[in-house]
PDB file of N, CA and C in Angstrom:
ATOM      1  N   UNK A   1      37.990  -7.437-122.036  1.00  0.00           N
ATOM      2  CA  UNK A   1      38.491  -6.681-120.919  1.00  0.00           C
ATOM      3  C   UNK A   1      39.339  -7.596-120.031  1.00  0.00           C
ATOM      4  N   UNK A   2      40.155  -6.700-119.542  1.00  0.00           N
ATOM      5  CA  UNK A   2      41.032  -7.730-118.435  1.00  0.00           C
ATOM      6  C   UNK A   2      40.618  -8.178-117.155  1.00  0.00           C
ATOM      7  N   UNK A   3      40.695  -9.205-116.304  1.00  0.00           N
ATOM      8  CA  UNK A   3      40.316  -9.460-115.499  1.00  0.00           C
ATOM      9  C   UNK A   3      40.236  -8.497-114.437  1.00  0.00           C
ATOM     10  N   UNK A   4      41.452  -8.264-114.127  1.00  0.00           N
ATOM     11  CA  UNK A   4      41.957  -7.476-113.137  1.00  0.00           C
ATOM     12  C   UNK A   4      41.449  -5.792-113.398  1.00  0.00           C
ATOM     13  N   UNK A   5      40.954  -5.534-114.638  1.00  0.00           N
ATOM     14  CA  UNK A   5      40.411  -4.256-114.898  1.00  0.00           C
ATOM     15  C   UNK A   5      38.850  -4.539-114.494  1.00  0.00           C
ATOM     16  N   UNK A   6      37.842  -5.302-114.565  1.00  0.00           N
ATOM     17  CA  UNK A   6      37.162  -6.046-114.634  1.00  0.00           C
ATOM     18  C   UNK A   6      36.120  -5.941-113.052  1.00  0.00           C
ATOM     19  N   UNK A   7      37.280  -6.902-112.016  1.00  0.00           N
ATOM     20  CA  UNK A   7      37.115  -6.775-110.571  1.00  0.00           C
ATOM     21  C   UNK A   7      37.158  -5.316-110.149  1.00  0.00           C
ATOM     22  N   UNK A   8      38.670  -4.659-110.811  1.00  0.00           N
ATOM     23  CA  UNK A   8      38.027  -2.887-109.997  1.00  0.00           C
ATOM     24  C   UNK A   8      36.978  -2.330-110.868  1.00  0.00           C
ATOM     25  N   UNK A   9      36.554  -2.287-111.601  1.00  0.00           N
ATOM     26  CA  UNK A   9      35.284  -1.391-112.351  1.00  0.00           C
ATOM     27  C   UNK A   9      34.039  -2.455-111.680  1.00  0.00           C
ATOM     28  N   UNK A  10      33.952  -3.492-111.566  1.00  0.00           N
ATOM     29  CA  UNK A  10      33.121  -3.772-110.268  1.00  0.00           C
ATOM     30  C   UNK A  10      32.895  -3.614-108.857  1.00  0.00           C
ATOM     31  N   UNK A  11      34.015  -3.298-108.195  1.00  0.00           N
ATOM     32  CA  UNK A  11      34.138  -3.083-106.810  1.00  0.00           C
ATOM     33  C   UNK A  11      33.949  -1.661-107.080  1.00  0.00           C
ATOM     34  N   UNK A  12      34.314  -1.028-108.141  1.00  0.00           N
ATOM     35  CA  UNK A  12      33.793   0.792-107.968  1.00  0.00           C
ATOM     36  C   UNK A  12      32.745   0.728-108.253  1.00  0.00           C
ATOM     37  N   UNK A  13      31.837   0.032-108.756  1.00  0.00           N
ATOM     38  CA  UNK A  13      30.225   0.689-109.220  1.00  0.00           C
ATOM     39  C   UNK A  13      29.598  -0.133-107.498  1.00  0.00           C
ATOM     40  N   UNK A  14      29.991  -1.289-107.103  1.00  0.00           N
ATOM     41  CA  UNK A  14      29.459  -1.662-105.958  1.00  0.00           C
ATOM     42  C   UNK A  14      29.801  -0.634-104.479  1.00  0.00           C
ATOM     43  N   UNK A  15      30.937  -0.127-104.563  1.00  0.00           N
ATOM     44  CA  UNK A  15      31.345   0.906-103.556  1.00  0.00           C
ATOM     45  C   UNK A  15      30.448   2.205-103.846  1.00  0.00           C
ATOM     46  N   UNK A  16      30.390   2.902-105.221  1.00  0.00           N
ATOM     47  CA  UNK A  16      29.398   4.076-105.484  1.00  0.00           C
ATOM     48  C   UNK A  16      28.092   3.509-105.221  1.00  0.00           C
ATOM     49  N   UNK A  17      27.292   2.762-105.828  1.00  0.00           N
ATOM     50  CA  UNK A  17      25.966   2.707-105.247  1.00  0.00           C
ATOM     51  C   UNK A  17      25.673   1.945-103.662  1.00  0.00           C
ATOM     52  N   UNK A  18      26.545   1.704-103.214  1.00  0.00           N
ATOM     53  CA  UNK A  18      26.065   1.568-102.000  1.00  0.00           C
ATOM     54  C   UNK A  18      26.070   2.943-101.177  1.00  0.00           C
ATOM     55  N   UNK A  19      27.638   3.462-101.525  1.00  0.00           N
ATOM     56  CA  UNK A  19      26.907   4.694-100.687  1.00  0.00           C
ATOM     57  C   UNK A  19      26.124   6.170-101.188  1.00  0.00           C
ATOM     58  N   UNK A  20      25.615   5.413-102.586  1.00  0.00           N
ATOM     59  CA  UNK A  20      24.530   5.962-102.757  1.00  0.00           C
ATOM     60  C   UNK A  20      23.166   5.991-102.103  1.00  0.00           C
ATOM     61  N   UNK A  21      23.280   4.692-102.215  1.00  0.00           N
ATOM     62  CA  UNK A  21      22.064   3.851-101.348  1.00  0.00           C
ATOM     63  C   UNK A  21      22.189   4.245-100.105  1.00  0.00           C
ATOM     64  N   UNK A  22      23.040   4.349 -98.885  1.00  0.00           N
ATOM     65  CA  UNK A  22      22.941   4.872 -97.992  1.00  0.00           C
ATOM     66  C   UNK A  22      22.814   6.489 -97.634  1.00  0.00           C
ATOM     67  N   UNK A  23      22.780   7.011 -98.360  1.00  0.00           N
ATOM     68  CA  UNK A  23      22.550   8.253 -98.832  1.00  0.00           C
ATOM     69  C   UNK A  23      21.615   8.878 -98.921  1.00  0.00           C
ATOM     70  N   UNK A  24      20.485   8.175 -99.497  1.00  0.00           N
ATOM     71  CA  UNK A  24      19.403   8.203 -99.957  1.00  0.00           C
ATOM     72  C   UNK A  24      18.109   7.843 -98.750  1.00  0.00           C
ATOM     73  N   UNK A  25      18.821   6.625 -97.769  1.00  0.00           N
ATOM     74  CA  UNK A  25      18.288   6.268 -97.006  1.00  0.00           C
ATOM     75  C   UNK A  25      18.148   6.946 -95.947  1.00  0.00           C
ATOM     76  N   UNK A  26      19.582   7.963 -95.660  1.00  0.00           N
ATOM     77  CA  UNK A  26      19.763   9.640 -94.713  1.00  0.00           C
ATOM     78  C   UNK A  26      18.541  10.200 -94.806  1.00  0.00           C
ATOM     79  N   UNK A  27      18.525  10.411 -96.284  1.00  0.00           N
ATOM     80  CA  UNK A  27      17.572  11.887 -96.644  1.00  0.00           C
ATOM     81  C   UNK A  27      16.239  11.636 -96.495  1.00  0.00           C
ATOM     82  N   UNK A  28      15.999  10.094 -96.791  1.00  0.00           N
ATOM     83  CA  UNK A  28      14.074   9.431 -96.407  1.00  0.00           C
ATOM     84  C   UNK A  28      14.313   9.265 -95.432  1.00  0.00           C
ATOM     85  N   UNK A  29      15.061   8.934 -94.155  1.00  0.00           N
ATOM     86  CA  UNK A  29      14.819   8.514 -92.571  1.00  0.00           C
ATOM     87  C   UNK A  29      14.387  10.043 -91.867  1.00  0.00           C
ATOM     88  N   UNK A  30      15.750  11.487 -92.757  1.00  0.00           N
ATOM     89  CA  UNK A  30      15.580  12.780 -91.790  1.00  0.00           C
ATOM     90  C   UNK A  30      14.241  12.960 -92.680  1.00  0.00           C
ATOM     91  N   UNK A  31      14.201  13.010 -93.787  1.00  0.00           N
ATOM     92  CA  UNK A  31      12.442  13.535 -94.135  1.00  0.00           C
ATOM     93  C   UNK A  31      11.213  12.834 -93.001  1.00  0.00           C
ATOM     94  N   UNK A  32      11.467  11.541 -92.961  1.00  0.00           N
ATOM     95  CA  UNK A  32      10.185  11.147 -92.225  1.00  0.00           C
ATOM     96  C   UNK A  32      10.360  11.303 -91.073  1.00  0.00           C
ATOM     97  N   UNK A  33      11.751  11.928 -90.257  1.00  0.00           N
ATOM     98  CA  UNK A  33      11.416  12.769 -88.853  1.00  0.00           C
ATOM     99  C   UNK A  33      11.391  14.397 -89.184  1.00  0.00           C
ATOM    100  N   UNK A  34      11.173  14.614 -90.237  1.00  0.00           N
ATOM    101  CA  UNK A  34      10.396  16.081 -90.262  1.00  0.00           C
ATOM    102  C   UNK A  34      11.765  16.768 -89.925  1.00  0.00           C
ATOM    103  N   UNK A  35      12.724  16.732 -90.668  1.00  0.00           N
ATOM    104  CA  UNK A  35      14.107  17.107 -90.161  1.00  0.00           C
ATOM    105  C   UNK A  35      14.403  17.944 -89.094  1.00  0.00           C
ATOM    106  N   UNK A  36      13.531  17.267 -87.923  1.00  0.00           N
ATOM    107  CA  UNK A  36      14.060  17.678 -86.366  1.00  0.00           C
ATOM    108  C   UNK A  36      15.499  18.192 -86.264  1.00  0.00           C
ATOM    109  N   UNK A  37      15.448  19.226 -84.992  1.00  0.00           N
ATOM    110  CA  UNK A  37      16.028  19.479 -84.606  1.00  0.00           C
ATOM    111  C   UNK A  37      17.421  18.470 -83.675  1.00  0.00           C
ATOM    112  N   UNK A  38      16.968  17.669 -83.182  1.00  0.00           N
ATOM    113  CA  UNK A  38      17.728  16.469 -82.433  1.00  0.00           C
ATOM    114  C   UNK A  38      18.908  16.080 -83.935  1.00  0.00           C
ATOM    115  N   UNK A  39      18.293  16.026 -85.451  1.00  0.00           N
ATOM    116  CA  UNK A  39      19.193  15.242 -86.257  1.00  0.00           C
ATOM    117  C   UNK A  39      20.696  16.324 -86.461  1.00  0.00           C
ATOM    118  N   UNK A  40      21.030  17.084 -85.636  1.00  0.00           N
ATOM    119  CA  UNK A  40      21.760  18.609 -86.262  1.00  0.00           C
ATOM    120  C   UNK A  40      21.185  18.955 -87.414  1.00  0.00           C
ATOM    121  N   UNK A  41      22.650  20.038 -87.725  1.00  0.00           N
ATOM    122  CA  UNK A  41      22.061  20.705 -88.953  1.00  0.00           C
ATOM    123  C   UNK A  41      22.306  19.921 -89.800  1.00  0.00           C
ATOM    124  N   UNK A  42      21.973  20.284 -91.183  1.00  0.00           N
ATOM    125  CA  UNK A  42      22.395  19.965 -92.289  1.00  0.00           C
ATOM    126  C   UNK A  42      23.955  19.983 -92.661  1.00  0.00           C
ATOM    127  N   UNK A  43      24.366  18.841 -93.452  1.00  0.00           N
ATOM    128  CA  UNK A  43      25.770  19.257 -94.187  1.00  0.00           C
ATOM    129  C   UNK A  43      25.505  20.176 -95.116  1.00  0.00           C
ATOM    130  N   UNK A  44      24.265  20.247 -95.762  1.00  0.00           N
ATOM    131  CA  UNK A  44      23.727  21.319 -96.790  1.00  0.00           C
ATOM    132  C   UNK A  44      22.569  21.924 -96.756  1.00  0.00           C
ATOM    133  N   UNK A  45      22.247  23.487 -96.400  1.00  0.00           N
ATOM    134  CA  UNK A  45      20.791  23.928 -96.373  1.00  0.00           C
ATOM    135  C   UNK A  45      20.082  25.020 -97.519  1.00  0.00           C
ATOM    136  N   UNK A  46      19.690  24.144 -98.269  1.00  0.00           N
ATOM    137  CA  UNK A  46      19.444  25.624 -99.703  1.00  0.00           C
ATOM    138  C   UNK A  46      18.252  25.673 -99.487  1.00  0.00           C
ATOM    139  N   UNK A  47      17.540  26.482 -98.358  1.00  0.00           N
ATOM    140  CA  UNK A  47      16.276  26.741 -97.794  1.00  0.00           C
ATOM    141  C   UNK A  47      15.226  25.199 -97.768  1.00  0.00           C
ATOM    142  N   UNK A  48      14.515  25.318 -99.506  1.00  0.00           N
ATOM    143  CA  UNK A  48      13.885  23.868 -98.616  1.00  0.00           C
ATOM    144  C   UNK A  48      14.672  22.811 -98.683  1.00  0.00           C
ATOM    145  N   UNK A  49      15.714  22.360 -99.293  1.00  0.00           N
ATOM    146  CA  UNK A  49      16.114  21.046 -99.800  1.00  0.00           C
ATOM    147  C   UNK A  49      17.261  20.939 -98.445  1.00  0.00           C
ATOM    148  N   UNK A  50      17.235  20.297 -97.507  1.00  0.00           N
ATOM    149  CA  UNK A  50      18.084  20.299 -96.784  1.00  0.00           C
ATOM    150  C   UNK A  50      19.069  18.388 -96.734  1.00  0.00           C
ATOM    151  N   UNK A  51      20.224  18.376 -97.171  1.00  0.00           N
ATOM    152  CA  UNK A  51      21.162  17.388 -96.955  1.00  0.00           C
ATOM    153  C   UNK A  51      21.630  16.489 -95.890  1.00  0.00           C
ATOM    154  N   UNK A  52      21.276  15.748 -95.607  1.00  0.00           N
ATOM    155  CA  UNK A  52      22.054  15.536 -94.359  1.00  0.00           C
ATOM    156  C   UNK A  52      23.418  14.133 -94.348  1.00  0.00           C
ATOM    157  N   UNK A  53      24.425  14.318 -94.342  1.00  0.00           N
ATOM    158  CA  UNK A  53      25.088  13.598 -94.046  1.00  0.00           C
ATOM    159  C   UNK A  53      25.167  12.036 -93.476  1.00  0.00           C
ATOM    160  N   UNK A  54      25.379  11.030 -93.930  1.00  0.00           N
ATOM    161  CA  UNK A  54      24.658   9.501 -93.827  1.00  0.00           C
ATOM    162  C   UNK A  54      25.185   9.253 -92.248  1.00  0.00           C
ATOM    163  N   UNK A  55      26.869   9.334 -91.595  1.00  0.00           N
ATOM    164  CA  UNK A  55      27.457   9.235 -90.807  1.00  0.00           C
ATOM    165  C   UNK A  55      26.921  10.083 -89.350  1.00  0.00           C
ATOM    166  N   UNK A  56      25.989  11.217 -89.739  1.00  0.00           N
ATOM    167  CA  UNK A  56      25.291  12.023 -88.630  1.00  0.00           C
ATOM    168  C   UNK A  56      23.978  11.916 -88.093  1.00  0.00           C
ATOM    169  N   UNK A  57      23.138  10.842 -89.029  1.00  0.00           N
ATOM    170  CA  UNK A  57      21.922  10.490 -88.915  1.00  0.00           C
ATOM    171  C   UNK A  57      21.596  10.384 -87.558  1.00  0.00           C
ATOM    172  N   UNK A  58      22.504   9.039 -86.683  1.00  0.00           N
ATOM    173  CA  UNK A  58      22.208   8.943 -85.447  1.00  0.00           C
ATOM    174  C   UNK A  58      22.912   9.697 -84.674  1.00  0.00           C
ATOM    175  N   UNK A  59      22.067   9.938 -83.603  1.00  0.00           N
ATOM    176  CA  UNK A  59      22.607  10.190 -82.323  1.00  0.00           C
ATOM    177  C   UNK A  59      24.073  10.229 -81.917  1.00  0.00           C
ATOM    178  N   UNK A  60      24.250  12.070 -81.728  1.00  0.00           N
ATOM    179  CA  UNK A  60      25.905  11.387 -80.646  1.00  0.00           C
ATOM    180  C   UNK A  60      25.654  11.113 -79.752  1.00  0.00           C
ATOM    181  N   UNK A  61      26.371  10.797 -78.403  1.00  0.00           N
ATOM    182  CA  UNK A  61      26.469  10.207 -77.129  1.00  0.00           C
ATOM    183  C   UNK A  61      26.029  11.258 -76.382  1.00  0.00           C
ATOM    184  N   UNK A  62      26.766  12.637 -76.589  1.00  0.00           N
ATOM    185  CA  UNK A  62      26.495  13.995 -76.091  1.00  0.00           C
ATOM    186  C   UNK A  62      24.688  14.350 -76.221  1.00  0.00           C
ATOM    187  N   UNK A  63      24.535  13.645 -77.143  1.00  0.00           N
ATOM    188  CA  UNK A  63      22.724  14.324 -77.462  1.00  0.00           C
ATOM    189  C   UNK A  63      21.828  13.266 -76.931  1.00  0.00           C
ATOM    190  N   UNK A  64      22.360  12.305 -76.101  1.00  0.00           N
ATOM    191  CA  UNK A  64      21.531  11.543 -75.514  1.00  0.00           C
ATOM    192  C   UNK A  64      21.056  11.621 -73.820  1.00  0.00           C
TER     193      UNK A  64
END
């Protein structure tokens, strides 16, 4: 393989699982606050499985 093919098929699997990983870390932080009301809604609500968006986790300024 080529070098230069090499570095991007590494920087893409390191860019996908990280924000996998942060992703993941959304959905266990809103599960273990009992997906309160304070976190908004969901980016996705299919009754029980609810999504939440990694960038919305915290607090806006407005909800403080």
């Amino acid at each position: 393989m080529q070098p230069a093919r090499t570095v991007v098929l590494q920087g893409t699997i390191a860019l996908i699982s990280s924000v996998a990983s942060l992703w993941a870390a959304t959905q266990w932080a809103a599960s273990m606050l009992d997906h309160q009301p304070a976190l908004g809604p969901p980016l996705v609500d299919l009754g029980v499985l609810k999504l939440y968006a990694p960038w919305r986790l915290a607090p806006s300024r407005e909800a403080r």
